[in-house]
Protein backbone atom coordinates (compact mmCIF):
# COMPACT_ATOMS: atom_id res chain seq x y z
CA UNK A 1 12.65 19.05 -10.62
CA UNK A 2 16.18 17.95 -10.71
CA UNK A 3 17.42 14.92 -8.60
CA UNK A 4 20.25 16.76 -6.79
CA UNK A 5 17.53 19.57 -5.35
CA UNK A 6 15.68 16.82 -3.72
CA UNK A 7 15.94 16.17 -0.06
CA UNK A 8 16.69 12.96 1.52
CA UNK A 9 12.88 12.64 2.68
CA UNK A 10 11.76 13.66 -1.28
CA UNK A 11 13.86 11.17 -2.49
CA UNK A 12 12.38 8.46 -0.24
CA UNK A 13 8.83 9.18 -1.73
CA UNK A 14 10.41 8.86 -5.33
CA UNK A 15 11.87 5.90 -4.57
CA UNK A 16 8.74 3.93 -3.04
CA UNK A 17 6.51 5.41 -5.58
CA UNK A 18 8.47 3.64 -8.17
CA UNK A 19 8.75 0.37 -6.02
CA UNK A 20 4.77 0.11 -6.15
CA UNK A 21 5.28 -1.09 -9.59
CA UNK A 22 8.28 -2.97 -10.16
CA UNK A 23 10.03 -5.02 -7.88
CA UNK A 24 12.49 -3.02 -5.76
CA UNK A 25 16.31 -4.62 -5.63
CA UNK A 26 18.14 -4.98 -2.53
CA UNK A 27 16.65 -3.72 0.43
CA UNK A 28 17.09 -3.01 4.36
CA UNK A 29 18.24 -5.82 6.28
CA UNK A 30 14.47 -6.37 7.50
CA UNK A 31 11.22 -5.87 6.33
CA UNK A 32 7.57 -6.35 7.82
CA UNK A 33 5.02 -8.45 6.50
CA UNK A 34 1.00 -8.70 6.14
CA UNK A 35 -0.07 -11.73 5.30
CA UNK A 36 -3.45 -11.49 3.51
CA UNK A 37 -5.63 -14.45 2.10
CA UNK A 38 -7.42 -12.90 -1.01
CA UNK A 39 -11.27 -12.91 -1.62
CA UNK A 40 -10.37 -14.15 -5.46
CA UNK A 41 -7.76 -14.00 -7.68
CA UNK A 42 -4.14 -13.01 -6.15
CA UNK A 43 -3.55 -11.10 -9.53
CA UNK A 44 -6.07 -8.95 -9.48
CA UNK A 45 -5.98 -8.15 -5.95
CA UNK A 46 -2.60 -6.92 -5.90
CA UNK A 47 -2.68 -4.77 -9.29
CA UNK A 48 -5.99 -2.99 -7.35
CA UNK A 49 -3.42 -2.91 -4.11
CA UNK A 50 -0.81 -1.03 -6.77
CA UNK A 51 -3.32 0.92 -8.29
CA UNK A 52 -4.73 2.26 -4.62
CA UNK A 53 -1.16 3.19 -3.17
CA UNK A 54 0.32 4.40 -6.92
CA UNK A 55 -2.58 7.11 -6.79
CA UNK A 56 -1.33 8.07 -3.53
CA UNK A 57 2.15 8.23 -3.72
CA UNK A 58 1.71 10.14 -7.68
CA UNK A 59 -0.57 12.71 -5.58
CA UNK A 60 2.04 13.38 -2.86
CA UNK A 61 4.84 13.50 -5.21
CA UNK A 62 2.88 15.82 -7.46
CA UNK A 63 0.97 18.04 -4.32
CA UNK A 64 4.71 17.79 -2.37
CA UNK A 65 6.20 19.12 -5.86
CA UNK A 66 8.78 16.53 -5.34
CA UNK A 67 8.92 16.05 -9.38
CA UNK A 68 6.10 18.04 -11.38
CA UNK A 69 6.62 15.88 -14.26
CA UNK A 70 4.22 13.29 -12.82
CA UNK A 71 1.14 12.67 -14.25
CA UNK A 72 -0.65 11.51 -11.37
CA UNK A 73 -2.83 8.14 -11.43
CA UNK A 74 -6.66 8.56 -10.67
CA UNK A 75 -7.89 7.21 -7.75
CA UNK A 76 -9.84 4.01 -8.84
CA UNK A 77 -13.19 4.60 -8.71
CA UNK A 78 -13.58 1.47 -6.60
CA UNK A 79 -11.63 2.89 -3.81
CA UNK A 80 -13.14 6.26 -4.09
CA UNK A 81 -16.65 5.04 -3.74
CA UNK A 82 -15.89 2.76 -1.08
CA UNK A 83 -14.16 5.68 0.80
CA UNK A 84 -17.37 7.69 0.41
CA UNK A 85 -19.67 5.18 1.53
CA UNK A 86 -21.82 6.29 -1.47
CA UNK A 87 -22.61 5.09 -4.72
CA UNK A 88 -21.74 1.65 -6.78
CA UNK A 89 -19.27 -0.23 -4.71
CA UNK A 90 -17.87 -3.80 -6.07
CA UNK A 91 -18.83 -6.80 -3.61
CA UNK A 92 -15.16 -7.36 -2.77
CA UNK A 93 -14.80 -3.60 -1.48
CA UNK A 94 -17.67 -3.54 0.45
CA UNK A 95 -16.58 -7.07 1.44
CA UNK A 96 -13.52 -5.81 2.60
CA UNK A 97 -14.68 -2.62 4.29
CA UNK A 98 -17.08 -4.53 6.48
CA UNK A 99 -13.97 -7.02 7.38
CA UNK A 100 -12.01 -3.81 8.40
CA UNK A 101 -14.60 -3.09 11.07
CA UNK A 102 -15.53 -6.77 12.17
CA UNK A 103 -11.46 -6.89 13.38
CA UNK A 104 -12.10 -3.85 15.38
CA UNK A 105 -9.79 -1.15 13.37
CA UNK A 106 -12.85 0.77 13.52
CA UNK A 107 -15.28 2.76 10.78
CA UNK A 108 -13.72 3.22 7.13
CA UNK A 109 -11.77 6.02 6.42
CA UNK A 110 -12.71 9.01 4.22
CA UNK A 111 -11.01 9.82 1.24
CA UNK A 112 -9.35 13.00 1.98
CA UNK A 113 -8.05 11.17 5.28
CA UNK A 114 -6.51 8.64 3.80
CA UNK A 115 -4.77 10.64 1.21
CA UNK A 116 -3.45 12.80 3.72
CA UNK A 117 -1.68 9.63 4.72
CA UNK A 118 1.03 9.99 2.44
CA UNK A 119 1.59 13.33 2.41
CA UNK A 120 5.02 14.37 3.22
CA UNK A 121 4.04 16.43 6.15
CA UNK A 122 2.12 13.31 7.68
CA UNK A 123 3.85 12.18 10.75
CA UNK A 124 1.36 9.35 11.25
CA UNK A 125 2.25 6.84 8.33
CA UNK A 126 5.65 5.61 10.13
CA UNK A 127 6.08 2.62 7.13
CA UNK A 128 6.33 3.27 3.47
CA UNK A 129 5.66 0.29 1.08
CA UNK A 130 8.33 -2.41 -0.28
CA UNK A 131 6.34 -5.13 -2.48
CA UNK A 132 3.84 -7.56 -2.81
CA UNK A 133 4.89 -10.95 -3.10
CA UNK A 134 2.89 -14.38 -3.42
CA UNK A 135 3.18 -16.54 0.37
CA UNK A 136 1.26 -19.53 -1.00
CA UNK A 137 -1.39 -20.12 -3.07
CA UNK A 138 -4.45 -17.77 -2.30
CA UNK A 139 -1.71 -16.16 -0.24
CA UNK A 140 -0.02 -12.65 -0.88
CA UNK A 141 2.56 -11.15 1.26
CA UNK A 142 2.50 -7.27 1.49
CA UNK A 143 6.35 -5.49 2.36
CA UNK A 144 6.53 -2.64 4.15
CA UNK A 145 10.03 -1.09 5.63
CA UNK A 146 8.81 0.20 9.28
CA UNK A 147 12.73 1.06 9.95
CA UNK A 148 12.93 -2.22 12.48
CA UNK A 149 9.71 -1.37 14.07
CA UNK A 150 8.07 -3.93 15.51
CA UNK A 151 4.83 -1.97 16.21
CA UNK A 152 3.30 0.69 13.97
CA UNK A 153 0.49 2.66 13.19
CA UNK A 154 -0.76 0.74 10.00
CA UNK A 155 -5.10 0.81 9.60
CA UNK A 156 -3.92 2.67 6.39
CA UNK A 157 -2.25 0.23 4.96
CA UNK A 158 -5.02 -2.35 6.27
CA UNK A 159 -7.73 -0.30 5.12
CA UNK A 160 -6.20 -0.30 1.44
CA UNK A 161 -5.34 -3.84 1.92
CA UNK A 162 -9.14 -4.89 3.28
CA UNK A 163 -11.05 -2.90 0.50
CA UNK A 164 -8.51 -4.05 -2.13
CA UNK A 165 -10.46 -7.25 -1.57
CA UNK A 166 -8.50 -9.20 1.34
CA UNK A 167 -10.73 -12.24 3.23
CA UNK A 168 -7.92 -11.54 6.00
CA UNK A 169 -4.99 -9.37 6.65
CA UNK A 170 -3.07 -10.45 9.68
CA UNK A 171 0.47 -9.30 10.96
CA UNK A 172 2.88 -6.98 10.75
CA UNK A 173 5.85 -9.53 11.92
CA UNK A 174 9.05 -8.96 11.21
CA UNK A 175 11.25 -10.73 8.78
CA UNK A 176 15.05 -11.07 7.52
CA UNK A 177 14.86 -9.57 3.68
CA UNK A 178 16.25 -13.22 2.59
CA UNK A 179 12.34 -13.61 2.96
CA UNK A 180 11.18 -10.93 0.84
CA UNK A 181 14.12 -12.42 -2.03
CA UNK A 182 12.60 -15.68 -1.46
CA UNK A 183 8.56 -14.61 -2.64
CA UNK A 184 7.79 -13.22 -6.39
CA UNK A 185 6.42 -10.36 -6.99
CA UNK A 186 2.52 -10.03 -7.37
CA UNK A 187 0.87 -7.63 -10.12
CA UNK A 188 4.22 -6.77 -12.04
CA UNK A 189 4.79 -9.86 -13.74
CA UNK A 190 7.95 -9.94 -11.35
């Protein structure tokens, strides 16, 4: 599909798809932040965090037919089975699962649910992702633009976030962007 057919929501999916694996440049004058202590090493939890929301955003851009020249990313098997309740699930998913419902965001999501998330048609998911950034050591940062929002529906995001292997995911609070600039990116060698 050709850029000047897409509308300004389609273009808005393109452009955070592509920000879940490269840092982004320039930005809204604020941005929201999770802070979120990882159960191991930063690196690896933010390239499954990428991995997680790039299968997403690939299946809405492909299922939206925003651009049909995406090959979409598989789901990781990780998240799937953690999703599913069912079958071989790595320590720090189930880990993290079992954090999401000890802080009271309720049971784990299905699948299907989730994925429905980030849909087009979705009027539920209010934020769409900006980065992940290291805060401090052990530390990551996760960037979402929630349009100056300073309260929105996120167990989505903390859902991937918790599985993805977080000891704690606290927040949203909002920020300047001059603290966004100030953290590297995690997971792209950014």
């Amino acid at each position: 599909m050709s850029d000047e057919f897409l509308d300004e929501e389609e273009e808005a999916l393109l452009d955070e798809r592509d920000r879940v694996g490269s840092r982004p440049e320039g930005g809204p004058p604020g941005l929201s932040r999770f802070l979120v202590e990882a159960d191991g090493p930063v690196g690896e939890y933010a390239a499954r965090l990428r991995a997680v929301l790039g299968a997403a955003l690939d299946r809405s851009v492909v299922e939206g037919r925003v651009d049909s020249r995406v090959v979409p990313r598989p789901v990781p098997a990780w998240f799937a089975a953690v999703c599913a309740e069912d079958g071989p699930v790595p320590g720090f998913a189930r880990a993290g699962a079992a954090r999401y419902t000890a802080a009271g965001h309720g049971s784990g999501w299905s699948l299907e649910n989730w994925l429905w998330r980030f849909e087009l048609d979705c009027p539920f998911r209010t934020w769409t992702w900006w980065d992940v950034t290291h805060a401090a050591p052990g530390t990551l940062s996760l960037w979402v633009d929630a349009h100056g929002e300073d309260a929105f529906a996120a167990d989505d995001l903390r859902w991937a976030a918790c599985t993805a292997g977080a000891r704690t995911v606290s927040g949203p609070a909002h920020h300047r962007l001059s603290a966004w600039q100030a953290e590297p990116s995690a997971g792209t060698g950014g």
